[in-house]
C-alpha atoms as a PDB file:
ATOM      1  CA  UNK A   1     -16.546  16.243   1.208  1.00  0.00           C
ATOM      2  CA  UNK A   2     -13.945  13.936   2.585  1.00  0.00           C
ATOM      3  CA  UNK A   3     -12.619  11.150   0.412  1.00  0.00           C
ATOM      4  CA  UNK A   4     -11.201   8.330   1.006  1.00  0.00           C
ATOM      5  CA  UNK A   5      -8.961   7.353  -1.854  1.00  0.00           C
ATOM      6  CA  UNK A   6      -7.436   3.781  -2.473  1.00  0.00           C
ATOM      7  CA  UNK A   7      -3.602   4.158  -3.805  1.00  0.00           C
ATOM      8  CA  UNK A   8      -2.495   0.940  -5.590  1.00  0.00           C
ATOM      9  CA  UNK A   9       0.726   0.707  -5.780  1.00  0.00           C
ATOM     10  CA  UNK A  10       2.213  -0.724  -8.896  1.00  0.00           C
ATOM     11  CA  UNK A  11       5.338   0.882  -9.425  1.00  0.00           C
ATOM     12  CA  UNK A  12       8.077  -1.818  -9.025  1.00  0.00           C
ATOM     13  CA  UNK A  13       9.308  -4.067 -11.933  1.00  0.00           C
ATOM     14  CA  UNK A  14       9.887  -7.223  -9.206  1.00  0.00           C
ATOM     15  CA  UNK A  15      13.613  -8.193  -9.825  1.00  0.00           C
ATOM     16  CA  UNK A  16      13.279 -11.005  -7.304  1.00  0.00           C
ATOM     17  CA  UNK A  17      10.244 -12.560  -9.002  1.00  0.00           C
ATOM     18  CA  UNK A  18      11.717 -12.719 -12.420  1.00  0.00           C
ATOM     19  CA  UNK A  19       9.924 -13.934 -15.608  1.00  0.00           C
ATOM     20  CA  UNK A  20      10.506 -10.820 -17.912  1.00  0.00           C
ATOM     21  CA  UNK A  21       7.868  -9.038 -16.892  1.00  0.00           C
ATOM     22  CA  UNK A  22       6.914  -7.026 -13.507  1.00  0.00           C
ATOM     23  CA  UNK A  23       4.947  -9.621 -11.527  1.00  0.00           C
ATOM     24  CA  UNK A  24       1.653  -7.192 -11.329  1.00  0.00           C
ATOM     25  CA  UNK A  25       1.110  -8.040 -14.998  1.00  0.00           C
ATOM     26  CA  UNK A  26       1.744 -12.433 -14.461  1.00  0.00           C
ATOM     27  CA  UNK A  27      -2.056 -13.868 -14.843  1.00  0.00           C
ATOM     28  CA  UNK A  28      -3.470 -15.719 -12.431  1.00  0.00           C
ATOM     29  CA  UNK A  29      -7.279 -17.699 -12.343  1.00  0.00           C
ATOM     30  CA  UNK A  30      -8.488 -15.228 -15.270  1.00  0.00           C
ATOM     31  CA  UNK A  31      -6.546 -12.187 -14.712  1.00  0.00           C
ATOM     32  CA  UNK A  32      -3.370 -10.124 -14.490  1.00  0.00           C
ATOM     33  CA  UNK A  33      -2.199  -9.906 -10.458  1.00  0.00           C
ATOM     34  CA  UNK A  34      -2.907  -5.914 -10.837  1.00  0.00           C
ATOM     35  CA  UNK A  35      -7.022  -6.556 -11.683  1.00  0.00           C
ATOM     36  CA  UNK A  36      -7.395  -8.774  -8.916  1.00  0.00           C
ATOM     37  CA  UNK A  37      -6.405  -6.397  -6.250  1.00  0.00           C
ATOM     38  CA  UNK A  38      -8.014  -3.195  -7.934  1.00  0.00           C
ATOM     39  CA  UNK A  39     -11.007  -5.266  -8.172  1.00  0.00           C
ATOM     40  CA  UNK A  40     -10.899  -5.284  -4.025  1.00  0.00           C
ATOM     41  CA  UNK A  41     -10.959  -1.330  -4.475  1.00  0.00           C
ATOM     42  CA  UNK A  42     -13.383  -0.932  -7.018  1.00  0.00           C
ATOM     43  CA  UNK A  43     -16.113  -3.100  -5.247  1.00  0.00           C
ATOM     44  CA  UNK A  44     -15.481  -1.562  -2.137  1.00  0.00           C
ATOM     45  CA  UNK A  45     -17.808   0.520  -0.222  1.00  0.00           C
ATOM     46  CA  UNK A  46     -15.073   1.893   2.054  1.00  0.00           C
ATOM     47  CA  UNK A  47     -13.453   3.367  -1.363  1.00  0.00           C
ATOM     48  CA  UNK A  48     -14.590   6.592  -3.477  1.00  0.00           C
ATOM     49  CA  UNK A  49     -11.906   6.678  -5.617  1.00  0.00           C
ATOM     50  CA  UNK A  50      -9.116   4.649  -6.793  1.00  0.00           C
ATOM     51  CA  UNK A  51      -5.083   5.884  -7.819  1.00  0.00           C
ATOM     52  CA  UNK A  52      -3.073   3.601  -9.778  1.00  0.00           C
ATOM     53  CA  UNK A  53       0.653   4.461  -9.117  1.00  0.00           C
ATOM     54  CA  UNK A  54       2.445   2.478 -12.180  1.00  0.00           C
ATOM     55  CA  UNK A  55       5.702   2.409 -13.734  1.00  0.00           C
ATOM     56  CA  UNK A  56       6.015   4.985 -16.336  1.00  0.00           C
ATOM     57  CA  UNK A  57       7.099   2.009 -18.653  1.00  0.00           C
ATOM     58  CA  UNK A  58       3.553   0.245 -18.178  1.00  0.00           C
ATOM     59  CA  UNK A  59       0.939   3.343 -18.049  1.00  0.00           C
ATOM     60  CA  UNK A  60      -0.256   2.164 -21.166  1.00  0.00           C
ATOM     61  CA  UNK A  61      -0.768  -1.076 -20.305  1.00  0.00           C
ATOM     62  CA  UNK A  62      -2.835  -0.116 -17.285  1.00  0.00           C
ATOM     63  CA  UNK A  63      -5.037   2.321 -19.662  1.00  0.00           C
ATOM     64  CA  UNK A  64      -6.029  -0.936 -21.241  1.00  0.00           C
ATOM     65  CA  UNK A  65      -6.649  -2.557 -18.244  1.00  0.00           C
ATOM     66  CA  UNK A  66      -9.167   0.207 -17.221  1.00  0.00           C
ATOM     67  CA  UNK A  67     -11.235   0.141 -20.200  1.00  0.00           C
ATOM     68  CA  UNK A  68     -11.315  -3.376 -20.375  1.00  0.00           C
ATOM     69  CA  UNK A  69     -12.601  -3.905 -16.648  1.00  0.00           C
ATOM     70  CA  UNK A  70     -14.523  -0.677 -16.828  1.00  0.00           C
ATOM     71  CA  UNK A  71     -13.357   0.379 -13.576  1.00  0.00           C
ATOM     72  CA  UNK A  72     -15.468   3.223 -12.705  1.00  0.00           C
ATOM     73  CA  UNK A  73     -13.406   4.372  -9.348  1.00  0.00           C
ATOM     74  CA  UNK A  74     -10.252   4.809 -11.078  1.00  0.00           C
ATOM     75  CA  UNK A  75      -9.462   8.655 -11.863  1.00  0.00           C
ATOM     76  CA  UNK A  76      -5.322   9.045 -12.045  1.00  0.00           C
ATOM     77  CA  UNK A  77      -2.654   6.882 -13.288  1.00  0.00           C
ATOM     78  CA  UNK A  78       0.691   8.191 -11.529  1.00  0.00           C
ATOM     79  CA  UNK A  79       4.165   7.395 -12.756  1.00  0.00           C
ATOM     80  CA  UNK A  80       5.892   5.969  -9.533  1.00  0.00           C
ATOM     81  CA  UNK A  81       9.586   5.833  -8.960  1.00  0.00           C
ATOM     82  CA  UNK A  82      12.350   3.360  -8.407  1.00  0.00           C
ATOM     83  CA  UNK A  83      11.756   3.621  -4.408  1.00  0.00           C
ATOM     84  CA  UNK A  84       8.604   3.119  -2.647  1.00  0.00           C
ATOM     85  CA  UNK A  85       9.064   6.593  -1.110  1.00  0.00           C
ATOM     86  CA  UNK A  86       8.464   7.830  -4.130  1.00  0.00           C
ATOM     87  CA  UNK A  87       5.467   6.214  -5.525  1.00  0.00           C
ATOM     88  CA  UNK A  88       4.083   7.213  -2.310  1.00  0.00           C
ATOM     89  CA  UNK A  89       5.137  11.140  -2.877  1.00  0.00           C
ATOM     90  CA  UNK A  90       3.201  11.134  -6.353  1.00  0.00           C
ATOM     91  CA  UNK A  91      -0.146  10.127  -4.535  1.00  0.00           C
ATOM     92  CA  UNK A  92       0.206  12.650  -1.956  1.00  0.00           C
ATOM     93  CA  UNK A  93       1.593  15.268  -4.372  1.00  0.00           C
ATOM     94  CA  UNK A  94      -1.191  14.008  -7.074  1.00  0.00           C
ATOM     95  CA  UNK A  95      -4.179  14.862  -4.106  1.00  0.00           C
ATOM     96  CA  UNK A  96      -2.278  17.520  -2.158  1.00  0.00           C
ATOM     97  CA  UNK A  97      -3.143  19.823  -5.099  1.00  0.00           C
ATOM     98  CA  UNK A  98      -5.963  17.222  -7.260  1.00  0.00           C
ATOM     99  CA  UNK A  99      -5.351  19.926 -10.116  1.00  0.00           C
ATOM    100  CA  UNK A 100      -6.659  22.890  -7.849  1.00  0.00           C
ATOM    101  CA  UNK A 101      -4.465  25.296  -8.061  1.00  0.00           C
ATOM    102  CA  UNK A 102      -6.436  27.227  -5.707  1.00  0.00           C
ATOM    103  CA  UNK A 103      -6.279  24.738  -2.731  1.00  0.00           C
ATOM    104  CA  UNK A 104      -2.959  23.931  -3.187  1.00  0.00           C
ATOM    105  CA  UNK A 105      -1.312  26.541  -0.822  1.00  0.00           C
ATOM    106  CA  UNK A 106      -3.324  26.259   1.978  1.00  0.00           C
ATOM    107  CA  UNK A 107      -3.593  21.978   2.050  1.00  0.00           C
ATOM    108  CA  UNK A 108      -7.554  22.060   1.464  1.00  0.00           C
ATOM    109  CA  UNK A 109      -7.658  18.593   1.141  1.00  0.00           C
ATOM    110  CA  UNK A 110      -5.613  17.599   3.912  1.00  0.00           C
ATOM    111  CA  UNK A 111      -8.717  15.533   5.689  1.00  0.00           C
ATOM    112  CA  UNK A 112      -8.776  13.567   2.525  1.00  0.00           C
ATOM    113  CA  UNK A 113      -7.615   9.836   3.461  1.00  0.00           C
ATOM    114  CA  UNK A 114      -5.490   7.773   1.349  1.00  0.00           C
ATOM    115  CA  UNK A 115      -5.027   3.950   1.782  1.00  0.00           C
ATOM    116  CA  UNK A 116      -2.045   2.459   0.441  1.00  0.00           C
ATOM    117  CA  UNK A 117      -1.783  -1.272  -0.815  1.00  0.00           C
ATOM    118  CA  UNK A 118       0.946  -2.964  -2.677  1.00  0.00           C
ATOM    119  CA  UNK A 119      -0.779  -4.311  -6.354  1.00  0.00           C
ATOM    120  CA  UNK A 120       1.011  -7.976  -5.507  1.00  0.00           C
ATOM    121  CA  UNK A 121      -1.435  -8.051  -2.170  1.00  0.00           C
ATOM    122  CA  UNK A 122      -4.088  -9.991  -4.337  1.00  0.00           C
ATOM    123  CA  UNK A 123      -5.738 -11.341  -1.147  1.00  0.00           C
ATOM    124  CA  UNK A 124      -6.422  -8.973   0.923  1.00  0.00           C
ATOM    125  CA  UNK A 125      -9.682  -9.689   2.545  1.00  0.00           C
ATOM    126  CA  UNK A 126     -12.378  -7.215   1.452  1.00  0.00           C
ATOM    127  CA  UNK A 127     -13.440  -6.841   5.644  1.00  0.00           C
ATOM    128  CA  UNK A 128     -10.266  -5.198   6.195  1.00  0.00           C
ATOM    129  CA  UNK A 129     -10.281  -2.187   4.114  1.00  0.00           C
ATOM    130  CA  UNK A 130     -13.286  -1.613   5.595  1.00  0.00           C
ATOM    131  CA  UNK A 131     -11.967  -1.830   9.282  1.00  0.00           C
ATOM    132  CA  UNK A 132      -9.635   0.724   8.369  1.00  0.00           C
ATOM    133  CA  UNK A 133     -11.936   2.983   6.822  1.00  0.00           C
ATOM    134  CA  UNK A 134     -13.517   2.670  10.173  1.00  0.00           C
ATOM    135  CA  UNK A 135     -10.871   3.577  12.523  1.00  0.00           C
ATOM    136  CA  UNK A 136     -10.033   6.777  10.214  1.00  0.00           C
ATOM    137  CA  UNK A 137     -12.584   7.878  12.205  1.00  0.00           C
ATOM    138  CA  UNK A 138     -10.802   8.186  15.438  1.00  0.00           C
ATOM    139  CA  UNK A 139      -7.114   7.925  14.186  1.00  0.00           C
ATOM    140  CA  UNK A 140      -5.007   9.582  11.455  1.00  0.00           C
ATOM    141  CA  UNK A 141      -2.708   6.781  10.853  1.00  0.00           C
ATOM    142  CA  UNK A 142      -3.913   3.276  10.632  1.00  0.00           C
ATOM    143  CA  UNK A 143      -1.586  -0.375  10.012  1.00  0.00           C
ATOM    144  CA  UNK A 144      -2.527  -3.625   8.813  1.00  0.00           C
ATOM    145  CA  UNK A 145      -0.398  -6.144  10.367  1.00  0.00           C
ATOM    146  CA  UNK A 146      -0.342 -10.190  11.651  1.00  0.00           C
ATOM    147  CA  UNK A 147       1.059 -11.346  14.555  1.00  0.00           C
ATOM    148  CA  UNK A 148       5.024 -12.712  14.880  1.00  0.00           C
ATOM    149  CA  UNK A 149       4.618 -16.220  14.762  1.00  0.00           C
ATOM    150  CA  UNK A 150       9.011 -16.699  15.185  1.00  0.00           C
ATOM    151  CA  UNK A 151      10.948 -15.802  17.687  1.00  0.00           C
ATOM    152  CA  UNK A 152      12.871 -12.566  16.387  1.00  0.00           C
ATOM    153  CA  UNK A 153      16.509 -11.582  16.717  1.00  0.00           C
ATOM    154  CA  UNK A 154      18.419  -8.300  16.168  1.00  0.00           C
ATOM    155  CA  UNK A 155      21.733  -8.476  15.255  1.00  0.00           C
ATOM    156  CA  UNK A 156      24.379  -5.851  16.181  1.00  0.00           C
ATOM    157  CA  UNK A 157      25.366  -3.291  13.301  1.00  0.00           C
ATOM    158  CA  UNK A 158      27.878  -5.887  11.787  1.00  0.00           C
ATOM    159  CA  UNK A 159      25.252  -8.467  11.116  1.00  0.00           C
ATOM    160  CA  UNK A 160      27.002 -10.901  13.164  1.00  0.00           C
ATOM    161  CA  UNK A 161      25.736 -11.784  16.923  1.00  0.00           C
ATOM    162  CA  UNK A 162      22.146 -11.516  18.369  1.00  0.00           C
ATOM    163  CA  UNK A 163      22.078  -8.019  20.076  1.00  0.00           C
ATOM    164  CA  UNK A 164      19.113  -8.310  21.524  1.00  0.00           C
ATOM    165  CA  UNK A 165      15.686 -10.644  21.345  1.00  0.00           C
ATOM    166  CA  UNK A 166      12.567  -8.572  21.608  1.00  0.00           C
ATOM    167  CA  UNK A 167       9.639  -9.914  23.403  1.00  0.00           C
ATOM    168  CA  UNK A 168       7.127 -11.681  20.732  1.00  0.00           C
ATOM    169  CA  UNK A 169       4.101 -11.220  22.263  1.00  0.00           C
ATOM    170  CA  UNK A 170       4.640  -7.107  21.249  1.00  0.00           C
ATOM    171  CA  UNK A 171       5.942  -7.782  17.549  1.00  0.00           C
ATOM    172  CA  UNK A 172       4.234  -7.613  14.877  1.00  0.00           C
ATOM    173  CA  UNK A 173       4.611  -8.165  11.256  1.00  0.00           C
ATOM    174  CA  UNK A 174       3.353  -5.354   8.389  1.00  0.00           C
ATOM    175  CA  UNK A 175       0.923  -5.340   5.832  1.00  0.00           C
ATOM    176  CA  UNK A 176      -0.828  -3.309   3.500  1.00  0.00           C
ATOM    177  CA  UNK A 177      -3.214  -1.699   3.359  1.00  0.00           C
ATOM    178  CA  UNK A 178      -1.893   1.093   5.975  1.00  0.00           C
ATOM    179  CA  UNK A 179      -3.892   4.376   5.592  1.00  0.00           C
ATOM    180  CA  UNK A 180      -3.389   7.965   6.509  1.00  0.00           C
ATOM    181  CA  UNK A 181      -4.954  11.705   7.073  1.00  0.00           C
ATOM    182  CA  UNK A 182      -3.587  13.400   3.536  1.00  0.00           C
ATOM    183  CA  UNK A 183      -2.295  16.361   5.778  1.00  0.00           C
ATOM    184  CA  UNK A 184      -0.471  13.450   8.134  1.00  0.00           C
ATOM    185  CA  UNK A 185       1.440  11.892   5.652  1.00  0.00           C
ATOM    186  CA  UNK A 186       2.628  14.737   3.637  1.00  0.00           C
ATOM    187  CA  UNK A 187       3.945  16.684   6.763  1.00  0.00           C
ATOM    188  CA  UNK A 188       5.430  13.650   8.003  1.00  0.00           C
ATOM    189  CA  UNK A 189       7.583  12.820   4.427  1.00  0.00           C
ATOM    190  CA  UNK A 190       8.610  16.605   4.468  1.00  0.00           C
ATOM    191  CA  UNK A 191      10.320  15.873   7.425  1.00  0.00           C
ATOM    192  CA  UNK A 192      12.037  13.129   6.683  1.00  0.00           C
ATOM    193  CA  UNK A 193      12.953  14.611   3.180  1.00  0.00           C
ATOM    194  CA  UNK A 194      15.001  16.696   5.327  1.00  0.00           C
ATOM    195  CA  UNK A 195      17.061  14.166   6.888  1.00  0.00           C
ATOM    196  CA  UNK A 196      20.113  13.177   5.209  1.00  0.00           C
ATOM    197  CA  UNK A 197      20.040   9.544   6.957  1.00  0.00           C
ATOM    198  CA  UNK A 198      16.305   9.175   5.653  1.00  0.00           C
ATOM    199  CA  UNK A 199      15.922   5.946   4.423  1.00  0.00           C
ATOM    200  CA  UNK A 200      12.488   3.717   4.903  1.00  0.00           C
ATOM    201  CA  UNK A 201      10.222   1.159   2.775  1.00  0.00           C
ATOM    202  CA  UNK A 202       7.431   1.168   4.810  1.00  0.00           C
ATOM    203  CA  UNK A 203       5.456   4.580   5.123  1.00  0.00           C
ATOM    204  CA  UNK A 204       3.811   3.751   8.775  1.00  0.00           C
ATOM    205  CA  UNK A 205       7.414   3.719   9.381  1.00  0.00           C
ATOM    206  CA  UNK A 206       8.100   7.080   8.645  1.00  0.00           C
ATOM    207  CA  UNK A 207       5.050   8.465  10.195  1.00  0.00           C
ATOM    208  CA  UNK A 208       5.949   6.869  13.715  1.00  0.00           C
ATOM    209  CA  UNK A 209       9.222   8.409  13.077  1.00  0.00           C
ATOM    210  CA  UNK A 210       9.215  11.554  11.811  1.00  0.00           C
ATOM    211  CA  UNK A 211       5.572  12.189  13.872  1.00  0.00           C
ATOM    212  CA  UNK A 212       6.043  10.741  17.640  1.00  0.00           C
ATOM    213  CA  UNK A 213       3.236  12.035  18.725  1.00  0.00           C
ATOM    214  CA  UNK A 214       1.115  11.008  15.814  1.00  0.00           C
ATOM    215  CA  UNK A 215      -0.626   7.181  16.685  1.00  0.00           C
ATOM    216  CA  UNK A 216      -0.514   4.714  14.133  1.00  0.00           C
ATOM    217  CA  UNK A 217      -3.793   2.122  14.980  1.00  0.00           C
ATOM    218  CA  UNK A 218      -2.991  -1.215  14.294  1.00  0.00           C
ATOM    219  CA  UNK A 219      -5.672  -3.693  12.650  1.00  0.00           C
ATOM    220  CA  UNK A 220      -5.308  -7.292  12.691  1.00  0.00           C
ATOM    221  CA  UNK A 221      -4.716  -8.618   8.916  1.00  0.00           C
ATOM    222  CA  UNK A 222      -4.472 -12.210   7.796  1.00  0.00           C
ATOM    223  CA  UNK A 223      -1.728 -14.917   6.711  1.00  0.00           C
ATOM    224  CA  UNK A 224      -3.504 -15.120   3.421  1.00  0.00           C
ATOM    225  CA  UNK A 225      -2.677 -11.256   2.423  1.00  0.00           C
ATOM    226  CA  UNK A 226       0.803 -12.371   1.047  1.00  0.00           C
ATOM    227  CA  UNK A 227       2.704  -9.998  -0.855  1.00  0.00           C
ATOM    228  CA  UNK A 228       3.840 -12.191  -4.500  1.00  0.00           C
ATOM    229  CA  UNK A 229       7.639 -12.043  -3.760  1.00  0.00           C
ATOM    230  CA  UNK A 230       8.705 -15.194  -5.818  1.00  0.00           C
ATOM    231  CA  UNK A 231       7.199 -17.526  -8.740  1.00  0.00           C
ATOM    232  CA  UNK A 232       6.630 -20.190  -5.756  1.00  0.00           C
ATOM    233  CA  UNK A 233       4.302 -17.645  -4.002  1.00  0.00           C
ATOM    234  CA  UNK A 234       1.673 -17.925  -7.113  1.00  0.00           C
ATOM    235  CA  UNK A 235       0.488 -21.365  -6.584  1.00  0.00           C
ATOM    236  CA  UNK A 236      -0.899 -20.319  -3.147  1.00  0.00           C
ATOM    237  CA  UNK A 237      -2.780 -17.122  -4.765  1.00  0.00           C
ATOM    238  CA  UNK A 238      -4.089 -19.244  -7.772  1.00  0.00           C
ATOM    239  CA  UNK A 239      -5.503 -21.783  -5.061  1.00  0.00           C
ATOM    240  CA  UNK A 240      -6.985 -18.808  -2.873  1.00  0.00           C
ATOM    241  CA  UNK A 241      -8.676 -17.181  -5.958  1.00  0.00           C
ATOM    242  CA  UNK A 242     -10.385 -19.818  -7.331  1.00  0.00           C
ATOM    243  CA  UNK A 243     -11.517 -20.980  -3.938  1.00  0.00           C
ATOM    244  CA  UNK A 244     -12.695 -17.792  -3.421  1.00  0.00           C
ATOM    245  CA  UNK A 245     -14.554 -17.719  -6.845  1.00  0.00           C
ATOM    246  CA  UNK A 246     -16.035 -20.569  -6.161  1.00  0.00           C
ATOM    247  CA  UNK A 247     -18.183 -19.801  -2.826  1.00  0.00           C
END
C-alpha cells in the first residue's frame, strides 16, 4: 500500500526568534506552536502517518507531547540536524528502509510520498494538504507557494547593483508543505550529495536542480501560512487561531 506520510519538521532551535527556547515549543491560544501544526496532520484525511523530525535536545519533550495529545498518526521521532538538508535526509533515510531490512536494497517503498512542512507553519490551511495529496497523483514533486506581491531584484555576485529584474508575473514565493515520490527525493539528494558546491534550504530546490527533467507542480498557498520567524510574527498566529477556534 502506498502511504502518504506527513514529515514535520522541528529540528531548528530558531536563533532569530530568541526567547531561550526553540520557537516550536513558545505557546500560543492553548498550545505549544509544534501541536498546532501536527494537529493539521493528525486530523487530516490526506495523511496516514505522521514523522516528527526534532532536535535531539527536545525528543523528550515531544514524547510528552504525543501522549498528552494522543496523537494516533505519529509513529517516529527523528533526530534532525543543524541544516535543513539534513532533517530532510533522516525522513527519507527513516522510510527508505522503515526498519525492513529486506526492502532496503531494492527501494520498495520508493512510491511512498512524503510531505514536508516546517513545525512554525501553524496556519497552514487544512484544504491545501489535501490539494497536494491530490496532485501526487499525476506528479512526483509538488510546491506550495503565493504569488510575488514586490517587484524583485537580483543583485550581481558582490551584492551591490541590480543585475537583473525578473518578470513578476512568473515569480513566486515558497511554502511548505512541498511533497515528493520517496524514490524522487532520495535520488535527487544523492546527487547533490555529490556536488562539492551543494548548498540549498529548500528541498523543491534541489529536486529542480539535481532532477531537470523531474516537474515540480506548483499549488497556490495563502498569506496566512507564515513561517514564525520573529516574536512580532506571534501576535498574527494568536489572532488567526483563536479566530479560527472560534467558527
Amino acid at each position: 500500500m502506498v502511504r502518504c506520510i506527513g514529515v514535520v519538521l522541528a529540528g531548528g532551535e530558531g536563533a532569530r526568534f530568541g526567547g531561550g527556547i526553540p520557537k516550536q515549543f513558545v505557546t500560543v491560544a492553548g498550545k505549544t506552536i509544534l501541536e498546532h501544526t501536527v494537529d493539521l496532520f493528525e486530523h487530516s484525511d490526506a495523511i496516514d502517518e505522521v514523522a516528527i523530525v526534532m532536535h535531539p535536545q527536545y525528543i523528550n519533550s515531544v514524547e510528552k507531547l504525543i501522549l498528552g495529545n494522543c496523537w494516533r498518526k505519529v509513529t517516529k521521532i527523528l533526530p534532525g540536524g543543524e541544516q535543513r538538508r539534513q532533517s530532510t535526509l533522516a525522513a527519507v533515510n527513516a522510510y527508505d528502509c522503515d526498519l525492513d531490512l529486506d526492502h532496503c536494497s531494492n527501494h520498495a517503498h520508493d512510491n511512498d510520498t512524503l510531505i514536508f512542512h516546517d513545525a512554525a507553519r501553524p496556519l497552514l490551511n487544512p484544504g491545501v494538504l489535501l490539494t497536494v495529496k491530490m496532485y501526487l497523483d499525476g506528479y512526483d514533486a509538488v510546491n506550495v507557494v503565493v504569488p510575488a506581491t514586490d517587484t524583485i531584484l537580483v543583485s550581481d555576485a558582490a551584492g551591490s547593483v541590480v543585475e537583473y529584474v525578473p518578470d513578476r508575473s512568473r515569480v513566486y514565493h515558497t511554502q511548505t508543505p512541498q511533497a515528493f515520490r520517496l524514490g524522487v527525493i532520495r535520488k535527487a539528494y544523492e546527487i547533490a550529495l555529490r556536488d562539492p558546491d551543494f548548498n540549498s534550504t529548500d528541498d523543491c530546490g534541489v529536486v529542480a536542480k539535481y532532477l531537470p527533467g523531474v516537474p515540480v507542480k506548483l499549488v497556490m498557498g495563502n498569506r496566512e501560512n507564515i513561517k514564525l520567524t520573529y516574536p512580532e510574527d506571534l501576535e498574527f498566529i494568536k489572532r488567526v487561531l483563536m479566530l479560527r477556534a472560534s467558527k
